[in-house]
Protein backbone atom coordinates (compact mmCIF):
# COMPACT_ATOMS: atom_id res chain seq x y z
CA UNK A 1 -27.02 -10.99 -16.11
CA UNK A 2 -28.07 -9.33 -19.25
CA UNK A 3 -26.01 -6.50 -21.21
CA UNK A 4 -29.25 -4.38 -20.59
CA UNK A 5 -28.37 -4.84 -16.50
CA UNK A 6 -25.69 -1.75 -14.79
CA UNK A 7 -22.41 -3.96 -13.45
CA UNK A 8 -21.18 -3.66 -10.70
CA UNK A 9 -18.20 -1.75 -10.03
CA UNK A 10 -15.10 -3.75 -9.62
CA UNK A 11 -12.13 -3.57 -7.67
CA UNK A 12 -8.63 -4.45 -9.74
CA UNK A 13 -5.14 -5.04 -8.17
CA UNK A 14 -2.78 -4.11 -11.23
CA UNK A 15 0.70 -6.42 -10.16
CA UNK A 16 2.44 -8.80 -11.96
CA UNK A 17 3.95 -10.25 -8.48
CA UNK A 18 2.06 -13.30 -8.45
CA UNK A 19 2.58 -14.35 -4.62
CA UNK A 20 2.05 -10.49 -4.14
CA UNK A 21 -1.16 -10.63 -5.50
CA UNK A 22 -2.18 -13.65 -4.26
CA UNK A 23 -1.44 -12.23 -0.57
CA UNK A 24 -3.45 -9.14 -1.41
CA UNK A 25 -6.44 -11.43 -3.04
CA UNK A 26 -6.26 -13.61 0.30
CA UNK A 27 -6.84 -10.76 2.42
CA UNK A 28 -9.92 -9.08 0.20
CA UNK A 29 -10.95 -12.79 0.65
CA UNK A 30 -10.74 -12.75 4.39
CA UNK A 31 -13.14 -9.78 4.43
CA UNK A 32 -15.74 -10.85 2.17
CA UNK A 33 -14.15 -8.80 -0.48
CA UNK A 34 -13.40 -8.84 -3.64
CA UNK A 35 -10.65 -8.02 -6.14
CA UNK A 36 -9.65 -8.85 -9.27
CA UNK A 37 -6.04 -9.31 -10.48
CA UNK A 38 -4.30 -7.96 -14.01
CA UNK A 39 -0.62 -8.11 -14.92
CA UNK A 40 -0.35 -5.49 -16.60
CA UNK A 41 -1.79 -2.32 -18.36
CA UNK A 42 -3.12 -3.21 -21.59
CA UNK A 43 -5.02 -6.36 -19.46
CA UNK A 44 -6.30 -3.28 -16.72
CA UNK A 45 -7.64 -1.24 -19.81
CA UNK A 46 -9.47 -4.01 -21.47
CA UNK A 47 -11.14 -4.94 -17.90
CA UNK A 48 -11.94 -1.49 -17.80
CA UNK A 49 -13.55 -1.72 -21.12
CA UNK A 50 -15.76 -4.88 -19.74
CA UNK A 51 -16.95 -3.63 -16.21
CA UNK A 52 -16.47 -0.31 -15.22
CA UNK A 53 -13.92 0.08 -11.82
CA UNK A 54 -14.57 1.33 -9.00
CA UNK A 55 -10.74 1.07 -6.97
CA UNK A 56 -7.81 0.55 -8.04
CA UNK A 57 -4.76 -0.86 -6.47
CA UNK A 58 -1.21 -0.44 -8.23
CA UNK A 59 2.50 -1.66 -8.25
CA UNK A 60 3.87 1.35 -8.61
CA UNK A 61 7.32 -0.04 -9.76
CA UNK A 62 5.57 -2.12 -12.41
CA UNK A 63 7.78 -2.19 -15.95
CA UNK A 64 6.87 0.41 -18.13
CA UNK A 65 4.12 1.58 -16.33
CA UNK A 66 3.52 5.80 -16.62
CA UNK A 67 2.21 6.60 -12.96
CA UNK A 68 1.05 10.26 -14.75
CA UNK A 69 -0.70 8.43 -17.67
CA UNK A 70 -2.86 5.38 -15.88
CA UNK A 71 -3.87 8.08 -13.21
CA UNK A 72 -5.38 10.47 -15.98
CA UNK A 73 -7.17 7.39 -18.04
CA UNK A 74 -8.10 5.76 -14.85
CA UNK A 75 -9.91 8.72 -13.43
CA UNK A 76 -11.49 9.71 -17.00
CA UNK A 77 -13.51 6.49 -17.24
CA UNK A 78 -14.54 7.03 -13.52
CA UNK A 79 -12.31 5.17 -10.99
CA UNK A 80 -12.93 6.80 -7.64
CA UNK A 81 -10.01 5.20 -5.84
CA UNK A 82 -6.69 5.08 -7.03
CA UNK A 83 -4.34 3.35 -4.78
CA UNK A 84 -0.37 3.11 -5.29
CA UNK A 85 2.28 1.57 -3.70
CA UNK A 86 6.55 0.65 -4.14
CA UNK A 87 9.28 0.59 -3.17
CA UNK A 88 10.24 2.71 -0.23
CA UNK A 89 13.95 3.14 -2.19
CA UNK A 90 11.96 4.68 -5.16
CA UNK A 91 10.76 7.91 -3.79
CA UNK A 92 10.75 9.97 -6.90
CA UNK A 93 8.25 7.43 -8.07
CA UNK A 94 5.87 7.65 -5.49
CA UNK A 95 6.44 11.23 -5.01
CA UNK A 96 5.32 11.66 -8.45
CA UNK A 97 2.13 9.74 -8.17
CA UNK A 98 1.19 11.97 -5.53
CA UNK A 99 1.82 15.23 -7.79
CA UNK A 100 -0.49 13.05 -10.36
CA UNK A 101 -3.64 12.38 -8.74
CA UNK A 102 -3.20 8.79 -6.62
CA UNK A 103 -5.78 8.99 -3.65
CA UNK A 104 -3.17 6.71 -1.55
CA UNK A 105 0.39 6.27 -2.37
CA UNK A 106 2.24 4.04 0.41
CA UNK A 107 5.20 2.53 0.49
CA UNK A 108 5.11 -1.70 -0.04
CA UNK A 109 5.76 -2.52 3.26
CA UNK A 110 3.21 0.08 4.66
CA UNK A 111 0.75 -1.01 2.27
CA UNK A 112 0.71 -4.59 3.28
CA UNK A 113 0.37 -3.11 7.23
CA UNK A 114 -2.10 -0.94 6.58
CA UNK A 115 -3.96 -3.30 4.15
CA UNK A 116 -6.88 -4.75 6.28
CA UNK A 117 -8.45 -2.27 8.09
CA UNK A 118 -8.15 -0.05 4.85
CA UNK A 119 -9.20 -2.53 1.98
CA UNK A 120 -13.03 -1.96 2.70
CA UNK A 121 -12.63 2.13 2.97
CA UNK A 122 -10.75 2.03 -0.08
CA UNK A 123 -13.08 -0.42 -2.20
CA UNK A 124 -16.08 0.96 -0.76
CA UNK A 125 -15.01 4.48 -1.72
CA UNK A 126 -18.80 6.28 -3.64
């Protein structure tokens, strides 16, 4: 592909769980989907910066992350899906992702339930 060619929107799972992630990639994989993995912010901006993003999936509880923050500079460079989840003891932070702007904010363990029948919805968001 040349520079002169549109890329294709991406999907990103932000988490620096690495059997987390790999769970999440393996069932993307299972549906003929996929979804790239970052560890943390800086590494989701600069993919951002390569390939624009079309759905994004988030650990919530990740260190030093500002739920308020990556929602506004997420959805300013065009992500149509935003996608959080942690931990179900952490309500404040998920309560406050939902004040913010996150499309989906789920608990971890209702994340991973509800993950393959709404993967393609939520990468296939337009």
């Amino acid at each position: 592909m040349d520079d002169s060619e549109p890329k294709t929107a991406a999907s990103v799972l932000l988490c620096d769980d690495l059997l987390f992630a790999s769970r999440i990639t393996g069932v993307a994989k299972s549906l003929g989907l996929q979804v790239n993995t970052v560890r943390n912010a800086s590494a989701l901006e600069q993919f951002a910066k390569r390939q624009p993003i079309n759905c994004v999936l988030c650990d919530l509880n990740l260190a030093g992350l500002d739920v308020a923050d990556i929602a506004k500079s997420l959805k300013e460079t065009g992500v149509k899906m935003l996608v959080g989840f942690g931990s179900h003891v952490d309500g404040a932070t998920l309560q406050k992702a939902r004040e913010v702007g996150w499309d989906v904010v789920l608990s971890r363990s209702r994340f991973v339930d509800e993950l393959p029948g709404a993967l393609p919805r939520w990468i296939c968001q337009t």
